[in-house]
Protein backbone atom coordinates (compact mmCIF):
# COMPACT_ATOMS: atom_id res chain seq x y z
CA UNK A 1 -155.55 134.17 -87.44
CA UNK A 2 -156.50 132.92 -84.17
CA UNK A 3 -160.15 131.63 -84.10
CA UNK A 4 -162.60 133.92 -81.99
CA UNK A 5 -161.89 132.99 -78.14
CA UNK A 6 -164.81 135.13 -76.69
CA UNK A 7 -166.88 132.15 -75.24
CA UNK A 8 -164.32 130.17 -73.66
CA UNK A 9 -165.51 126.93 -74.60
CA UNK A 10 -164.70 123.81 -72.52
CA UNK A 11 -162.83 121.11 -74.46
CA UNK A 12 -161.76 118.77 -72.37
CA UNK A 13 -163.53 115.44 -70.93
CA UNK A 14 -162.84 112.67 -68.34
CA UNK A 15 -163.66 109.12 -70.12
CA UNK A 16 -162.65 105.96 -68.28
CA UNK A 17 -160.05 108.10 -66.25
CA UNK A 18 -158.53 109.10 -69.16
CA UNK A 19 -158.45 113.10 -69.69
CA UNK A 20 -159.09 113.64 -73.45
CA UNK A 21 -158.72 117.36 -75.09
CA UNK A 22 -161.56 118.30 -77.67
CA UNK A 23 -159.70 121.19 -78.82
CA UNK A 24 -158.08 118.83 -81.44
CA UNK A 25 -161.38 117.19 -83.20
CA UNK A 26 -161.62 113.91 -82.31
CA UNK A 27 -163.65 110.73 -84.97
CA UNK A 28 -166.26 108.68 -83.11
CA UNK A 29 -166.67 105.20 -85.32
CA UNK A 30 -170.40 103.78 -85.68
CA UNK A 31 -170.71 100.46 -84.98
CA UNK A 32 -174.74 99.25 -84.89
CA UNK A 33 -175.51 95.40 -83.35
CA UNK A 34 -178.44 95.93 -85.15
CA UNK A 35 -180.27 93.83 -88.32
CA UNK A 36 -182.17 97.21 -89.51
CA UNK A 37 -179.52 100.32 -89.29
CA UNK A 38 -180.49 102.74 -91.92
CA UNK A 39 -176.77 101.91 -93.50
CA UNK A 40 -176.24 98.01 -94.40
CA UNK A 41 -172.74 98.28 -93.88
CA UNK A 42 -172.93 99.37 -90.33
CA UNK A 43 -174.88 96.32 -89.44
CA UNK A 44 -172.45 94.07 -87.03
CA UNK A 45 -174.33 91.41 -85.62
CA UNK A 46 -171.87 88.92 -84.30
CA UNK A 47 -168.99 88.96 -82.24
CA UNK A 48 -166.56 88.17 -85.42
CA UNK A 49 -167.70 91.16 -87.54
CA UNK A 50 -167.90 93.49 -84.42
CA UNK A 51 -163.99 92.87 -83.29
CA UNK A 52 -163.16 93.57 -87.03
CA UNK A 53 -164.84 96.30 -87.42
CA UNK A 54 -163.07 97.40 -84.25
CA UNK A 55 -160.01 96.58 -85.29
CA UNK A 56 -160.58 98.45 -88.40
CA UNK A 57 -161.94 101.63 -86.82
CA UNK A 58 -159.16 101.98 -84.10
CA UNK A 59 -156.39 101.08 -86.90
CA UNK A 60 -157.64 104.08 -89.27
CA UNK A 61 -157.46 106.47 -86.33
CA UNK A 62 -161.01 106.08 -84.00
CA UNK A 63 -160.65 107.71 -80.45
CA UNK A 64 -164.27 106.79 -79.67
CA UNK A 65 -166.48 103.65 -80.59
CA UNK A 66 -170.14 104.74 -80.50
CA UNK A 67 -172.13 100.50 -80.04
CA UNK A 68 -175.89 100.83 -80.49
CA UNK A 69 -178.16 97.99 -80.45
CA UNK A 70 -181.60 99.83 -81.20
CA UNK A 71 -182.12 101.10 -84.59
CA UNK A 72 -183.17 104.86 -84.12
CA UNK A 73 -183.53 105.02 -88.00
CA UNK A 74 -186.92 106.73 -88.94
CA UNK A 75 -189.88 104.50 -88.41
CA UNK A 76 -187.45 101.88 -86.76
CA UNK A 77 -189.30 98.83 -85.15
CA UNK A 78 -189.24 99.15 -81.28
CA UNK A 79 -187.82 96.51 -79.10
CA UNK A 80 -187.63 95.96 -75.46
CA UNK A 81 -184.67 96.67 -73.22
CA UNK A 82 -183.77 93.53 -72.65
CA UNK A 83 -183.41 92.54 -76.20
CA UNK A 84 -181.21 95.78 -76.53
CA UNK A 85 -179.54 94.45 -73.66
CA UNK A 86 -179.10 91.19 -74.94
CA UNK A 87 -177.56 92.63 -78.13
CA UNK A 88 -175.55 95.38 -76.49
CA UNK A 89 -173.55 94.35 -73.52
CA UNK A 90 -172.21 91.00 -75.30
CA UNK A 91 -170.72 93.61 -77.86
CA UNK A 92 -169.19 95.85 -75.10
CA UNK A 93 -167.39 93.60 -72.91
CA UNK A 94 -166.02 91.83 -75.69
CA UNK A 95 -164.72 94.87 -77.31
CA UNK A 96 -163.61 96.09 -73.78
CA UNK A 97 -161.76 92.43 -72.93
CA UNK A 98 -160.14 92.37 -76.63
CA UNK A 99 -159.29 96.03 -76.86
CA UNK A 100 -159.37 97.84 -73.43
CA UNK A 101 -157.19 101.24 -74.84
CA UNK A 102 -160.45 101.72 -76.46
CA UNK A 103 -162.92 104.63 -75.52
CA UNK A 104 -166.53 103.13 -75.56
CA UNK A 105 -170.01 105.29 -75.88
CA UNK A 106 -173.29 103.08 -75.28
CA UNK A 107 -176.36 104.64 -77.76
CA UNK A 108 -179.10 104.70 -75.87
CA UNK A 109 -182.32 106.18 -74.64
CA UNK A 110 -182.92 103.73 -71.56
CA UNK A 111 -180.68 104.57 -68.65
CA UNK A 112 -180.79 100.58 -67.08
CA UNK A 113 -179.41 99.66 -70.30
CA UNK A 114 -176.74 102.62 -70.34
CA UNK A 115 -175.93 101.61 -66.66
CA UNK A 116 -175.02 98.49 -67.71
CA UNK A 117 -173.23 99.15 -70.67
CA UNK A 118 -170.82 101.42 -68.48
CA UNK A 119 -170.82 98.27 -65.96
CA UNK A 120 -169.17 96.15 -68.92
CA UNK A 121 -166.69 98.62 -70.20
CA UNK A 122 -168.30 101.30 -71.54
CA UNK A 123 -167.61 105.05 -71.05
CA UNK A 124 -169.88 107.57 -72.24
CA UNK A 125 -173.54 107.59 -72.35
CA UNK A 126 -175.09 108.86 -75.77
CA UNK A 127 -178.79 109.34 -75.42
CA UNK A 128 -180.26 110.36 -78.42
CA UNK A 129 -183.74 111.90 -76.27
CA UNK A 130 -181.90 113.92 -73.73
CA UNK A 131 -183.87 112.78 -71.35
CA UNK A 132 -186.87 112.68 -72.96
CA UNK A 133 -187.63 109.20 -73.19
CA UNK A 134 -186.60 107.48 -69.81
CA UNK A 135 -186.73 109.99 -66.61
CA UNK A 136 -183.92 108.19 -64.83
CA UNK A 137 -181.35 108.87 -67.48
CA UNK A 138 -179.53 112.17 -65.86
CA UNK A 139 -179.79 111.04 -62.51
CA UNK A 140 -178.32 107.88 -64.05
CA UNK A 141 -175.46 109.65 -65.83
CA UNK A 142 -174.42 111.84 -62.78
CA UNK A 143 -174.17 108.66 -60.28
CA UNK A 144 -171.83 107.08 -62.68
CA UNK A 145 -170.41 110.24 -63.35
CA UNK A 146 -169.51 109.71 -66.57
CA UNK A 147 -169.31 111.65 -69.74
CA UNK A 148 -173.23 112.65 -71.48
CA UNK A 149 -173.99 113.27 -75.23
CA UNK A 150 -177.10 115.29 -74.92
CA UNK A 151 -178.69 114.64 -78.01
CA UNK A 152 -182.04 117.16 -79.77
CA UNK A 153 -185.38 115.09 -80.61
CA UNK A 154 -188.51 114.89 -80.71
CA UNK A 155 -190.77 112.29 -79.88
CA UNK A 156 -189.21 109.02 -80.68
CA UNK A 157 -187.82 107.12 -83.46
CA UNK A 158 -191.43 105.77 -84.58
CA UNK A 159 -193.00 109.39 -84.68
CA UNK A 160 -189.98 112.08 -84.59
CA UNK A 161 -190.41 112.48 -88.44
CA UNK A 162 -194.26 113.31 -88.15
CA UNK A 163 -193.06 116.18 -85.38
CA UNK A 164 -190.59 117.50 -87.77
CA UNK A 165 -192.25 121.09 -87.90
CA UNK A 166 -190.59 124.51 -86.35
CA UNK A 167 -191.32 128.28 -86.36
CA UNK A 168 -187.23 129.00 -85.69
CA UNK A 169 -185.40 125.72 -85.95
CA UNK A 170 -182.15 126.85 -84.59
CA UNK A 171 -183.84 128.61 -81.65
CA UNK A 172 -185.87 125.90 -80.76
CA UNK A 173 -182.95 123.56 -80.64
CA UNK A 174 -180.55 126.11 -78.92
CA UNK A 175 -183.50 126.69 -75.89
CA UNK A 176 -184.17 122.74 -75.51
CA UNK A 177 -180.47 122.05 -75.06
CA UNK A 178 -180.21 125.33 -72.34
CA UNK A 179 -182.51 123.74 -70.53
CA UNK A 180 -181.46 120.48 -70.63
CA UNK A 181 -177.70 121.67 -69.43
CA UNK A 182 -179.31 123.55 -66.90
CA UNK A 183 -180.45 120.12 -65.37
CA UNK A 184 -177.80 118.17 -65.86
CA UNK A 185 -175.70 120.40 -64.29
CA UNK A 186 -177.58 120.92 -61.44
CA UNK A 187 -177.54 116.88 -60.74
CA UNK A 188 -173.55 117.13 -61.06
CA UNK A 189 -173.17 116.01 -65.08
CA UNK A 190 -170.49 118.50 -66.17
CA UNK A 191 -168.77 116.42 -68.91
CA UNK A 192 -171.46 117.02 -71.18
CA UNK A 193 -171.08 116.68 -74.91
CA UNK A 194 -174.30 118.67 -77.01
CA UNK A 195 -175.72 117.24 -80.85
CA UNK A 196 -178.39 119.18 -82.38
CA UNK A 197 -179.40 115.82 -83.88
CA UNK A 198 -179.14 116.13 -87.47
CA UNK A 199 -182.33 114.12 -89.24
CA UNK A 200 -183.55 113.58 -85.97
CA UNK A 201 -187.59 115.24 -86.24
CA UNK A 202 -185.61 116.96 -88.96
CA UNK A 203 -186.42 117.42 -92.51
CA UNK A 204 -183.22 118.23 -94.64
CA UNK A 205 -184.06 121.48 -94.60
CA UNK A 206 -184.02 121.72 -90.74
CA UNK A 207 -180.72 120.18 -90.93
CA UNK A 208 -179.31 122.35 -93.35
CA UNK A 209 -180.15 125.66 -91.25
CA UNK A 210 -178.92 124.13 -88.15
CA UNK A 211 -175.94 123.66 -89.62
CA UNK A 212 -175.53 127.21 -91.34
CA UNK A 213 -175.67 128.60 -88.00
CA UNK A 214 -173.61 125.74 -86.10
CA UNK A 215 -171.03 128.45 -85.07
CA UNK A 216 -173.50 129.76 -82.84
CA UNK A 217 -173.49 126.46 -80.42
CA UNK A 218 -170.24 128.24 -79.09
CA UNK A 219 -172.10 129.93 -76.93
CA UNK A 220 -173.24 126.83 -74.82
CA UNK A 221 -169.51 126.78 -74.27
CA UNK A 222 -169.64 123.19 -74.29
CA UNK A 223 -168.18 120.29 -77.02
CA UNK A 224 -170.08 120.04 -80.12
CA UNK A 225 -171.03 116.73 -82.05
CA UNK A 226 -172.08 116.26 -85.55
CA UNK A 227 -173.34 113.21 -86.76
CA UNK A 228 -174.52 113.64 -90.36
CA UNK A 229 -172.80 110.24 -91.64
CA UNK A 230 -174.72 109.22 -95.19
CA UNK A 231 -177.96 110.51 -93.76
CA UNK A 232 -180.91 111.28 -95.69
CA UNK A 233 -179.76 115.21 -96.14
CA UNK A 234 -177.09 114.38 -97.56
CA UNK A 235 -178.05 111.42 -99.92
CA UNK A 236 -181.94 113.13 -100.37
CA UNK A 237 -180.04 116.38 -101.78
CA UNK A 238 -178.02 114.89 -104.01
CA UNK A 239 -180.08 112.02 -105.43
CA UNK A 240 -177.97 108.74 -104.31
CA UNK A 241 -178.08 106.33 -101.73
CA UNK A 242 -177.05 106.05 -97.93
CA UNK A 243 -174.35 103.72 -99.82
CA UNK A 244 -172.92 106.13 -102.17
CA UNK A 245 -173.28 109.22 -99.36
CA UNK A 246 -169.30 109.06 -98.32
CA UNK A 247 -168.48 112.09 -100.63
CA UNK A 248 -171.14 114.24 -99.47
CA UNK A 249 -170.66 112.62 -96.23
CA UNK A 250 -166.93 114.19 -96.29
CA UNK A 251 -167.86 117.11 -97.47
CA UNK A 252 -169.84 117.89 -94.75
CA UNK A 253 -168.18 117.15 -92.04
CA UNK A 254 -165.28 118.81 -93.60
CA UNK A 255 -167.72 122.25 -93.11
CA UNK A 256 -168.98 121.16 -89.57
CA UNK A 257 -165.36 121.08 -88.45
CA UNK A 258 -164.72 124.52 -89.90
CA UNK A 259 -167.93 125.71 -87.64
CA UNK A 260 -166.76 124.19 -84.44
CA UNK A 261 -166.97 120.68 -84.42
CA UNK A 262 -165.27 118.86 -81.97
CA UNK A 263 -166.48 115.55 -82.67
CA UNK A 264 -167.41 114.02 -85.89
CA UNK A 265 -169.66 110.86 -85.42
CA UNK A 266 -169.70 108.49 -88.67
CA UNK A 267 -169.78 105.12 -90.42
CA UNK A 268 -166.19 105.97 -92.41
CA UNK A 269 -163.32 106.63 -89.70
CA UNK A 270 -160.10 107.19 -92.32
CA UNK A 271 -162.18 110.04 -94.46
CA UNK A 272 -162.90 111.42 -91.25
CA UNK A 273 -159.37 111.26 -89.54
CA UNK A 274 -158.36 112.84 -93.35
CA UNK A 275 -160.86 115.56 -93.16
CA UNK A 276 -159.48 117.00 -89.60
CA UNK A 277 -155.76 116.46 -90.31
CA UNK A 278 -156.54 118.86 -93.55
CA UNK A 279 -158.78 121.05 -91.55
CA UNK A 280 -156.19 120.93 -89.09
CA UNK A 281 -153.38 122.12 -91.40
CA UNK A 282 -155.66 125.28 -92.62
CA UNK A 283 -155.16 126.47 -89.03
CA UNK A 284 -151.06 126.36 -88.75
């Protein structure tokens, strides 16, 4: 049965002039140049370890590296842009020299530091505050004109947990990204990517209903990401550790996919790639 075709959702995006089709879900590998990522394994702080874990990612089936160099974990230390810069763009143009096939997405809130992340190779800006947290950031994204993960939060990663309260959790989240599309769009952004931001000023709970009703994101008519990788609603629920999460982790994103995910974001590319050739396969 074909799936519901109603809200004719856009699937495709331009990244580094290459056209790339949504439609088939697509893995986004995590790779954090950070000491304090909520998930040790994650943690890449030299060039060495990064091109490996490249190498790994792209060689179990990646079509997206997501490089982060500020720990947006709950209660995270802050640090200044130009440490995140000094972290960062090291990362990115070696990654971009050593493997320049590969589609690059700079996390991050500050839109100098995204602005030069795309300057050394990068391709898509993921801001985890939409906006919230440095003014310039749109106007940023639609100069370069390049791709926009348009992430839910509140407040910031030092406070977003104590702001984790809602009267209608999925409404609130489905209003703040209307709006939020509404201005991108009217700077010129149209490859934008939406994330209700799973654990983000979310309690597991939160989480949990936002995904129940993911489905209904269709109606943005826009590509969905999901990036529940061994977070705290997964692990929390079922008494483990961020390290022993993979299982759940799969799980999930195996039901994500089957309510209209067109990305998956996560620590564990081949159990990804796995999970959407066997979702894929349910379709045929």
């Amino acid at each position: 049965m074909a799936k519901d075709t109603f809200f004719q959702k856009k699937t495709t995006i331009n990244a580094g002039g290459k056209l790339i089709d949504l439609a088939l879900p697509k893995v986004m590998g995590i790779i954090n140049i950070t000491p304090d990522s909520f998930y040790a394994d994650s943690r890449k702080t030299d060039a060495k370890s990064v091109l490996q874990q490249v190498e790994k990612m792209l060689n179990d089936g990646a079509d997206f590296l997501d490089i982060g160099a500020y720990s947006s974990r709950p209660g995270a230390a802050d640090i200044s842009a130009q440490e995140e810069m000094d972290r960062l763009l090291p990362a990115v143009e070696t990654i971009a020299k050593k493997y320049p096939e590969a589609i690059i997405s700079v996390d991050t809130f500050r839109a100098d530091v995204a602005e030069a992340a795309i300057n050394a190779g990068a391709h898509i800006i993921n801001d985890i505050a939409g906006g919230e947290l440095d003014t310039d950031m749109f106007a940023t994204a639609a100069r370069l004109q390049v791709p926009y993960i348009l992430m839910h939060m509140k407040g910031n990663p030092q406070t977003m947990q104590q702001l984790a309260e809602y009267d209608d959790i999925f409404g609130e989240v489905y209003d703040y990204l209307v709006k939020k599309i509404y201005t991108l769009r009217q700077l010129g952004v149209y490859d934008i990517i939406i994330d209700p931001g799973f654990g983000f000023a979310k309690k597991p709970e939160h989480s949990y209903a936002l995904m129940s009703r993911m489905q209904e994101f269709e109606r943005l008519e826009l590509p969905l990401l999901t990036g529940i990788s061994r977070k705290k609603m997964i692990y929390g629920l079922l008494g483990t550790t961020a390290e022993t999460a993979l299982n759940g982790t799969t799980a999930l994103n195996t039901i994500a996919l089957m309510k209209g995910a067109n990305i998956l974001r996560v620590h564990d590319v081949k159990e990804a790639v796995e999970a959407v050739k066997i979702y894929q396969a349910t379709l045929s």
